[in-house]
PDB file of N, CA and C in Angstrom:
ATOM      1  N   UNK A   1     -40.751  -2.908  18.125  1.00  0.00           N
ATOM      2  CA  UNK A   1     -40.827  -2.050  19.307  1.00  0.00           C
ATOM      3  C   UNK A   1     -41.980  -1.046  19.238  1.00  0.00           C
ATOM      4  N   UNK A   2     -42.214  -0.809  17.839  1.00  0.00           N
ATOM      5  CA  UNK A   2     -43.345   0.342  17.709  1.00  0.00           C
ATOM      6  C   UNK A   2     -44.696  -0.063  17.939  1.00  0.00           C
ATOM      7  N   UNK A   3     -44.764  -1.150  17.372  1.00  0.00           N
ATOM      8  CA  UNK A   3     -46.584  -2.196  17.771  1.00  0.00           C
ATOM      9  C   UNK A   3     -46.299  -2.470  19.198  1.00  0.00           C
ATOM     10  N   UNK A   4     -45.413  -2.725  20.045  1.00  0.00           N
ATOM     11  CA  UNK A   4     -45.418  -3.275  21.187  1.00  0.00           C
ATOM     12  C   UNK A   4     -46.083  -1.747  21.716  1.00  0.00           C
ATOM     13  N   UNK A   5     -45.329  -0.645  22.065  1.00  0.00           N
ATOM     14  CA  UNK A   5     -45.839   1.087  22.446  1.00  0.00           C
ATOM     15  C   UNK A   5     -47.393   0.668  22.463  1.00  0.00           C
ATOM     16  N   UNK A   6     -47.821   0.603  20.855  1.00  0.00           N
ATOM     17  CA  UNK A   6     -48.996   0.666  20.528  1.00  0.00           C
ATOM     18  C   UNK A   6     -50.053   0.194  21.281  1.00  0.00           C
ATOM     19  N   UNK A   7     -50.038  -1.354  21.434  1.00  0.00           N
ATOM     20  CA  UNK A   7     -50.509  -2.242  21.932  1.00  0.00           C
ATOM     21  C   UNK A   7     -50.547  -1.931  23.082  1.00  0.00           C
ATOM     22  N   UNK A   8     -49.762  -1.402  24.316  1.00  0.00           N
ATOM     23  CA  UNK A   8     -49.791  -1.003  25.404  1.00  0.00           C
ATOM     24  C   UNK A   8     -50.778   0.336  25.680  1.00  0.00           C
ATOM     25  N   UNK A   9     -51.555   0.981  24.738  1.00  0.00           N
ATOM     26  CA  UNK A   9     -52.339   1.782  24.746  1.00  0.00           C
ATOM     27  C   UNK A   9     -53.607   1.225  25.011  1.00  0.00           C
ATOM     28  N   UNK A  10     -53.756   0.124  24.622  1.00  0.00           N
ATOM     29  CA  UNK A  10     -55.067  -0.423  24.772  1.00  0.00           C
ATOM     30  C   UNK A  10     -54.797  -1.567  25.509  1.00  0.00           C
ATOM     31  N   UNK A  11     -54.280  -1.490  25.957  1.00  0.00           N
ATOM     32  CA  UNK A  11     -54.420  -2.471  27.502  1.00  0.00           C
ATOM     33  C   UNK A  11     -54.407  -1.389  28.718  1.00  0.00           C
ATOM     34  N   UNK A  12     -53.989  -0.221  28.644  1.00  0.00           N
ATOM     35  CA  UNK A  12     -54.186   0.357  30.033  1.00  0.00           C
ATOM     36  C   UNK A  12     -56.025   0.741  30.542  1.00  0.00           C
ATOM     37  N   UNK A  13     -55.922   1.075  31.638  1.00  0.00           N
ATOM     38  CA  UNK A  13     -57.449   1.291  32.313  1.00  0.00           C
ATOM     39  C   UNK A  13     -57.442   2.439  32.471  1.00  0.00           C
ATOM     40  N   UNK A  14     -57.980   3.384  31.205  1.00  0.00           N
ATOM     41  CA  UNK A  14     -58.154   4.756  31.468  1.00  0.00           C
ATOM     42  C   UNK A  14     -59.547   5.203  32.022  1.00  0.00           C
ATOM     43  N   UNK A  15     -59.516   6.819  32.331  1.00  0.00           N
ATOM     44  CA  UNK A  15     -60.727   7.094  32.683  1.00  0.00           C
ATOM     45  C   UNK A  15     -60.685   8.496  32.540  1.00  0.00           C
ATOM     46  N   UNK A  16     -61.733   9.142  31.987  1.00  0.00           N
ATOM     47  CA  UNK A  16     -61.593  10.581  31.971  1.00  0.00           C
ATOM     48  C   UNK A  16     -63.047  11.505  32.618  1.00  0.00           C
ATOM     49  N   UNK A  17     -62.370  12.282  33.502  1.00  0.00           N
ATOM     50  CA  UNK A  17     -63.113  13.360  34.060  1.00  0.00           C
ATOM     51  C   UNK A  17     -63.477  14.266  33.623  1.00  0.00           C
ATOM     52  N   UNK A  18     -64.658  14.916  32.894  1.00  0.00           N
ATOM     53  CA  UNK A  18     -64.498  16.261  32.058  1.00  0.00           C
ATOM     54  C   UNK A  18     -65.617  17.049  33.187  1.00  0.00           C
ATOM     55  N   UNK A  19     -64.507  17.773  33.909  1.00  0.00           N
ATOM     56  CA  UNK A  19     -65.301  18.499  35.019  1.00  0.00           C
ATOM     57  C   UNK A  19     -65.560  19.802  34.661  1.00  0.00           C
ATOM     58  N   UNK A  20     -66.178  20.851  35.356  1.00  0.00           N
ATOM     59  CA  UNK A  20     -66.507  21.880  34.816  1.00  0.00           C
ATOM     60  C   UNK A  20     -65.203  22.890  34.415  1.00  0.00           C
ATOM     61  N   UNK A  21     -64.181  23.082  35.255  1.00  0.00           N
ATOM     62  CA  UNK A  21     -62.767  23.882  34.674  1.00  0.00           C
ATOM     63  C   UNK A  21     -61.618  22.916  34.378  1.00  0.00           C
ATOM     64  N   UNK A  22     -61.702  21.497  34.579  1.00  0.00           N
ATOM     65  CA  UNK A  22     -60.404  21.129  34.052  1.00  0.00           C
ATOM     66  C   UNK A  22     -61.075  19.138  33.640  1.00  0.00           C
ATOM     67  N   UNK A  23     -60.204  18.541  32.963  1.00  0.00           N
ATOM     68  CA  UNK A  23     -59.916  17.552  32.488  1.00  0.00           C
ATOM     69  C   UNK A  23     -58.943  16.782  32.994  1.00  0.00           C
ATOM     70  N   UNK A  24     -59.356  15.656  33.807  1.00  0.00           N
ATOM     71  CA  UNK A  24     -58.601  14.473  34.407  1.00  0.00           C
ATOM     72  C   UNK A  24     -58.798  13.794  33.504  1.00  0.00           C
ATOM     73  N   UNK A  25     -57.662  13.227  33.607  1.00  0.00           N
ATOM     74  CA  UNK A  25     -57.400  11.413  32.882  1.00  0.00           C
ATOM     75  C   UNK A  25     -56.500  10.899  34.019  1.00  0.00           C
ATOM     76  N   UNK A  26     -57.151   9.688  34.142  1.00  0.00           N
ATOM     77  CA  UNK A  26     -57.200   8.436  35.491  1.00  0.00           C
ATOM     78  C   UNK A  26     -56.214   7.229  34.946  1.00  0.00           C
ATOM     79  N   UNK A  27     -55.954   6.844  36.044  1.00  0.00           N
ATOM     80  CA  UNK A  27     -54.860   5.654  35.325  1.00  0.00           C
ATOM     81  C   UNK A  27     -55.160   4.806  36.632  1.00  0.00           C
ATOM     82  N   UNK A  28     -54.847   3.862  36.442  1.00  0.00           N
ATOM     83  CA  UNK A  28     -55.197   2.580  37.898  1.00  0.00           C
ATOM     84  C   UNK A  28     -53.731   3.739  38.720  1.00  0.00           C
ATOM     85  N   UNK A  29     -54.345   3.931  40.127  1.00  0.00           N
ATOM     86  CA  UNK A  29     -53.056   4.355  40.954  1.00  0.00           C
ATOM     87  C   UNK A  29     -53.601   6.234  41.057  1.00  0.00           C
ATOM     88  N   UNK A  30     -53.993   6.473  39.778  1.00  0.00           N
ATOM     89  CA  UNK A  30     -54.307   8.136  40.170  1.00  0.00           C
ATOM     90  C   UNK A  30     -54.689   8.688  39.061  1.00  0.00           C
ATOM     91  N   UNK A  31     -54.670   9.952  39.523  1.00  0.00           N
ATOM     92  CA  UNK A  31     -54.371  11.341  38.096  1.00  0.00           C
ATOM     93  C   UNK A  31     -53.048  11.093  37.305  1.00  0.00           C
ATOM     94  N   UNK A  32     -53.100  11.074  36.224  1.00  0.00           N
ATOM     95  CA  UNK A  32     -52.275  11.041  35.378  1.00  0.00           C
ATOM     96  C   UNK A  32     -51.947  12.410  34.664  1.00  0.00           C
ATOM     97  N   UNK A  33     -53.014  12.950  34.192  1.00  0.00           N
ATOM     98  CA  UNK A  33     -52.579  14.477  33.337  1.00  0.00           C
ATOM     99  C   UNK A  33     -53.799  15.042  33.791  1.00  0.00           C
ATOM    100  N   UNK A  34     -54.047  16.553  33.940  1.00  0.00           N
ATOM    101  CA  UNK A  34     -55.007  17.158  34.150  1.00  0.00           C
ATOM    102  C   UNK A  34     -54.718  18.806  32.829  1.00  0.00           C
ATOM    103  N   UNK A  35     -55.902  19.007  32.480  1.00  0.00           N
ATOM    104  CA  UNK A  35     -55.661  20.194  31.616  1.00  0.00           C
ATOM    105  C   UNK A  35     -56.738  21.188  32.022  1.00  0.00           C
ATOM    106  N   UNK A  36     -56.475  22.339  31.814  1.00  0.00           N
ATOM    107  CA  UNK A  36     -57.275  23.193  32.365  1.00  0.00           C
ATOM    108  C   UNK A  36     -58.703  23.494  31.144  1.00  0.00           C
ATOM    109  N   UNK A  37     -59.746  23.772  30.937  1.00  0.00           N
ATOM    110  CA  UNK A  37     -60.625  23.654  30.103  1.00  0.00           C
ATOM    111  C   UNK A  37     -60.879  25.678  29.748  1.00  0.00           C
ATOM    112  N   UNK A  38     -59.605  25.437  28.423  1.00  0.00           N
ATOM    113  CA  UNK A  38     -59.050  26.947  28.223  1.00  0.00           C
ATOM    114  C   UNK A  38     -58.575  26.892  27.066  1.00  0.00           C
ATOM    115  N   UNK A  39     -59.372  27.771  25.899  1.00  0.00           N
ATOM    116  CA  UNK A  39     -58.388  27.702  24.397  1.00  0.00           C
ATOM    117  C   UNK A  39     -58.348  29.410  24.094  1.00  0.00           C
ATOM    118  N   UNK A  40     -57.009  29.546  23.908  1.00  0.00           N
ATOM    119  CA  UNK A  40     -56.799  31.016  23.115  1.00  0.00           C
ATOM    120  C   UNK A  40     -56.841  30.983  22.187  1.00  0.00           C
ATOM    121  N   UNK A  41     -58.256  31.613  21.236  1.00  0.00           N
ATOM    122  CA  UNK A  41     -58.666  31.657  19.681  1.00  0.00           C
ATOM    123  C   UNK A  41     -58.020  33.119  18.809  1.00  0.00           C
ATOM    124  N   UNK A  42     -57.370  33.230  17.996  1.00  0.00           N
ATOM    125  CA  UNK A  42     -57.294  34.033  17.134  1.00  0.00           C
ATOM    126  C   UNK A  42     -58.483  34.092  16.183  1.00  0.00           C
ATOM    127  N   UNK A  43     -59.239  35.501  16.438  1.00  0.00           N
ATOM    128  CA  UNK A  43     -60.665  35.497  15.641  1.00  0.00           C
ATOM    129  C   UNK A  43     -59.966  35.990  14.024  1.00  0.00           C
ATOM    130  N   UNK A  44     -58.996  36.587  13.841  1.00  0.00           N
ATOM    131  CA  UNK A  44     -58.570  37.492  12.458  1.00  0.00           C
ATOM    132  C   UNK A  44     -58.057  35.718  11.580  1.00  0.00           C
ATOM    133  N   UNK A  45     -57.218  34.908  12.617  1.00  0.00           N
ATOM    134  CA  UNK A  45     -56.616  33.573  11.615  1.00  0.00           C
ATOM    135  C   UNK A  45     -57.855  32.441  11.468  1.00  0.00           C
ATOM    136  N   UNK A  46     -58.825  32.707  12.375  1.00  0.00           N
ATOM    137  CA  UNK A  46     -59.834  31.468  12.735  1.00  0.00           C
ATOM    138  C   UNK A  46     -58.949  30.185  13.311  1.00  0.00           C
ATOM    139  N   UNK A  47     -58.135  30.426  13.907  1.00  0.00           N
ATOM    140  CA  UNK A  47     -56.926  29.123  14.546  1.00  0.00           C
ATOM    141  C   UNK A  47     -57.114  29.091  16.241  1.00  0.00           C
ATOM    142  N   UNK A  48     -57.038  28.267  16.559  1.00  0.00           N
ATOM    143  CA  UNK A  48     -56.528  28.051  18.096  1.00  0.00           C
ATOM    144  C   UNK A  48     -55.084  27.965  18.247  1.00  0.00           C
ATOM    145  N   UNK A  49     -54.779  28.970  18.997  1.00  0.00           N
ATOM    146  CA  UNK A  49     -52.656  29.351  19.251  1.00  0.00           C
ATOM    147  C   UNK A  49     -53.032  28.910  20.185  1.00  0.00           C
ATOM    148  N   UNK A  50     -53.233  28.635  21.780  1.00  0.00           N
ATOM    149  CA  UNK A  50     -53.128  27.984  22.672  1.00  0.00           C
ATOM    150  C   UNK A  50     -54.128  27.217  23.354  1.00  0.00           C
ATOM    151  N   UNK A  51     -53.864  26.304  24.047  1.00  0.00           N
ATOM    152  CA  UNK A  51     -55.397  25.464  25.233  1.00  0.00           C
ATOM    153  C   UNK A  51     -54.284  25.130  26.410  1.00  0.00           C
ATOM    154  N   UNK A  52     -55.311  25.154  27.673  1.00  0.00           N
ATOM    155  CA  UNK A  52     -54.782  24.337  28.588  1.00  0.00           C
ATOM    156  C   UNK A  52     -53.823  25.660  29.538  1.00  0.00           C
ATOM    157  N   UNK A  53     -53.634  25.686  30.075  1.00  0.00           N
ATOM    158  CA  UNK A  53     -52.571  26.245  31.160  1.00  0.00           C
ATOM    159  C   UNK A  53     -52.294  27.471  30.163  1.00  0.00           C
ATOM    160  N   UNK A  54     -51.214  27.327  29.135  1.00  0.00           N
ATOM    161  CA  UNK A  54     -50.757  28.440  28.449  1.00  0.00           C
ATOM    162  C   UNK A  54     -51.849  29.302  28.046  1.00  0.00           C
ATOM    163  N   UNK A  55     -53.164  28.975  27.614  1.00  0.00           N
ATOM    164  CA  UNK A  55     -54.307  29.669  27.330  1.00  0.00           C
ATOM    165  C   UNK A  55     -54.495  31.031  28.553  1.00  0.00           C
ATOM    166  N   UNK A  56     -55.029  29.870  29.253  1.00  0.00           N
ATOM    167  CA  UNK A  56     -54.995  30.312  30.845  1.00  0.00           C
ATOM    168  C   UNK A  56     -54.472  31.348  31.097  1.00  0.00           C
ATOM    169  N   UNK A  57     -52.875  31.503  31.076  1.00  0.00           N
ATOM    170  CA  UNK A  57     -51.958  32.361  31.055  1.00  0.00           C
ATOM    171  C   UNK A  57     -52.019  33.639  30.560  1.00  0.00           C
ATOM    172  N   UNK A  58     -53.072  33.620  29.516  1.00  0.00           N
ATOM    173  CA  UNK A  58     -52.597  34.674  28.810  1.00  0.00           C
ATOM    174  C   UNK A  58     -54.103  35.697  28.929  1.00  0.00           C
ATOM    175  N   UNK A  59     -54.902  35.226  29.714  1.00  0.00           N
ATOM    176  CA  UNK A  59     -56.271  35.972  30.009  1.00  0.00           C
ATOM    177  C   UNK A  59     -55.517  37.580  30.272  1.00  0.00           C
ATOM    178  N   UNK A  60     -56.565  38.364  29.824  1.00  0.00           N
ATOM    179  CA  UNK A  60     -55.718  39.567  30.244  1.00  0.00           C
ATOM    180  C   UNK A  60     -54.782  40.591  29.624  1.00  0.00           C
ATOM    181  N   UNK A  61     -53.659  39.841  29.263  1.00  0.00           N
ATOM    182  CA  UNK A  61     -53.050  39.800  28.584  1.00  0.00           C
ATOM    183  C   UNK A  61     -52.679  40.379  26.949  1.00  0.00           C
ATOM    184  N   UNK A  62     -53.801  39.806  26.484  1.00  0.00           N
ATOM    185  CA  UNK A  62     -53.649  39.877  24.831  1.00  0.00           C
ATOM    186  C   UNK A  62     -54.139  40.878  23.943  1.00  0.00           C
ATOM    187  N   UNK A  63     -54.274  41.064  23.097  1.00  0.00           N
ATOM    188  CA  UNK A  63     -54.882  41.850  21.823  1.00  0.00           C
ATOM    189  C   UNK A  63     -56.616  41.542  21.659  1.00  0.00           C
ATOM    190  N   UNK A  64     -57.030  42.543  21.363  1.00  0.00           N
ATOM    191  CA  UNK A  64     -58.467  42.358  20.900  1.00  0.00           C
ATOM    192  C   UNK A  64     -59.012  41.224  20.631  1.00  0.00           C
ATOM    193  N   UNK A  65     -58.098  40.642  19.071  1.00  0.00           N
ATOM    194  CA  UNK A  65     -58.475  39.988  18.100  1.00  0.00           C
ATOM    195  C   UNK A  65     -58.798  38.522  18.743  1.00  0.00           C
ATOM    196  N   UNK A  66     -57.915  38.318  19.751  1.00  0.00           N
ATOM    197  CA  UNK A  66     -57.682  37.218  20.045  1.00  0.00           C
ATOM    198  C   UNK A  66     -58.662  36.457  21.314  1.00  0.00           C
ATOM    199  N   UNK A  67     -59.807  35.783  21.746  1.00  0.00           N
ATOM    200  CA  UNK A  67     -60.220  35.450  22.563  1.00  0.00           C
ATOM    201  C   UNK A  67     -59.764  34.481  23.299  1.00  0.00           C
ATOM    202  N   UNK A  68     -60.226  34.528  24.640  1.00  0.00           N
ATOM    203  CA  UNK A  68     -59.726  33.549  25.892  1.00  0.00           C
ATOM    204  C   UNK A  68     -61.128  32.888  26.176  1.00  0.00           C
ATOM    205  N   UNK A  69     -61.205  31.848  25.625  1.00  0.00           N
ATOM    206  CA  UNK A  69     -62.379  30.955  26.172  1.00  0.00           C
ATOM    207  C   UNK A  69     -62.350  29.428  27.474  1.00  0.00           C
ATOM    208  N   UNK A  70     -63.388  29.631  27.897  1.00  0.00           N
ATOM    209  CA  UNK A  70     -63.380  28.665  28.739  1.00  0.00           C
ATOM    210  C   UNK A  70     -64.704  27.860  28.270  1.00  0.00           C
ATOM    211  N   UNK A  71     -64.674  27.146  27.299  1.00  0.00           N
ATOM    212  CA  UNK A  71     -66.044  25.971  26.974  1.00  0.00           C
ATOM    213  C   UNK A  71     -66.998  25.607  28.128  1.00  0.00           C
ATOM    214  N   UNK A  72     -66.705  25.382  29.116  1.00  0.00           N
ATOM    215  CA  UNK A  72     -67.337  24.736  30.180  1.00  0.00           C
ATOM    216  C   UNK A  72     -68.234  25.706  31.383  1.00  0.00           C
ATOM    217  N   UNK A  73     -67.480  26.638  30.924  1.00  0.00           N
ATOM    218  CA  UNK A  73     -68.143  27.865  31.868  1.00  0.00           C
ATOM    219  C   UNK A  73     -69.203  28.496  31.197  1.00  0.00           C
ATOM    220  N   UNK A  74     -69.781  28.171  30.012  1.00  0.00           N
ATOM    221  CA  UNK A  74     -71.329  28.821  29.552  1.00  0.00           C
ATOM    222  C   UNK A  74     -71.818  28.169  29.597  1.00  0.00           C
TER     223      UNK A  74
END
């Protein structure tokens, strides 16, 4: 059952959009997932705690230490 999953990964017809604020992935029929092009960096851990929507979320929001980036927007 687990190679069958597998195998079904590479038979679908993907396609990906990397637009200037967000990330489509295409599937025959439509949009499938879209993510927003957004990572919340902790500069003190050197880690990424969030991307995508929750990032997003938290513009504003946070502590010094921590940056809200958008990659696509410089």
């Amino acid at each position: 059952p687990h190679l069958h999953r597998f195998q079904r990964l590479f038979d679908a017809k993907l396609g990906l959009d990397l637009g200037t604020m967000n990330l489509r992935v295409y599937k025959e029929g439509g949009v499938i997932h879209s993510f927003t092009h957004t990572l919340a960096i902790d500069r003190n851990q050197r880690k990424v705690i969030a991307f995508g929507q929750e990032a997003l979320e938290m513009l504003g929001k946070v502590p010094d230490h921590i940056e809200i980036l958008r990659p696509f927007d410089r």
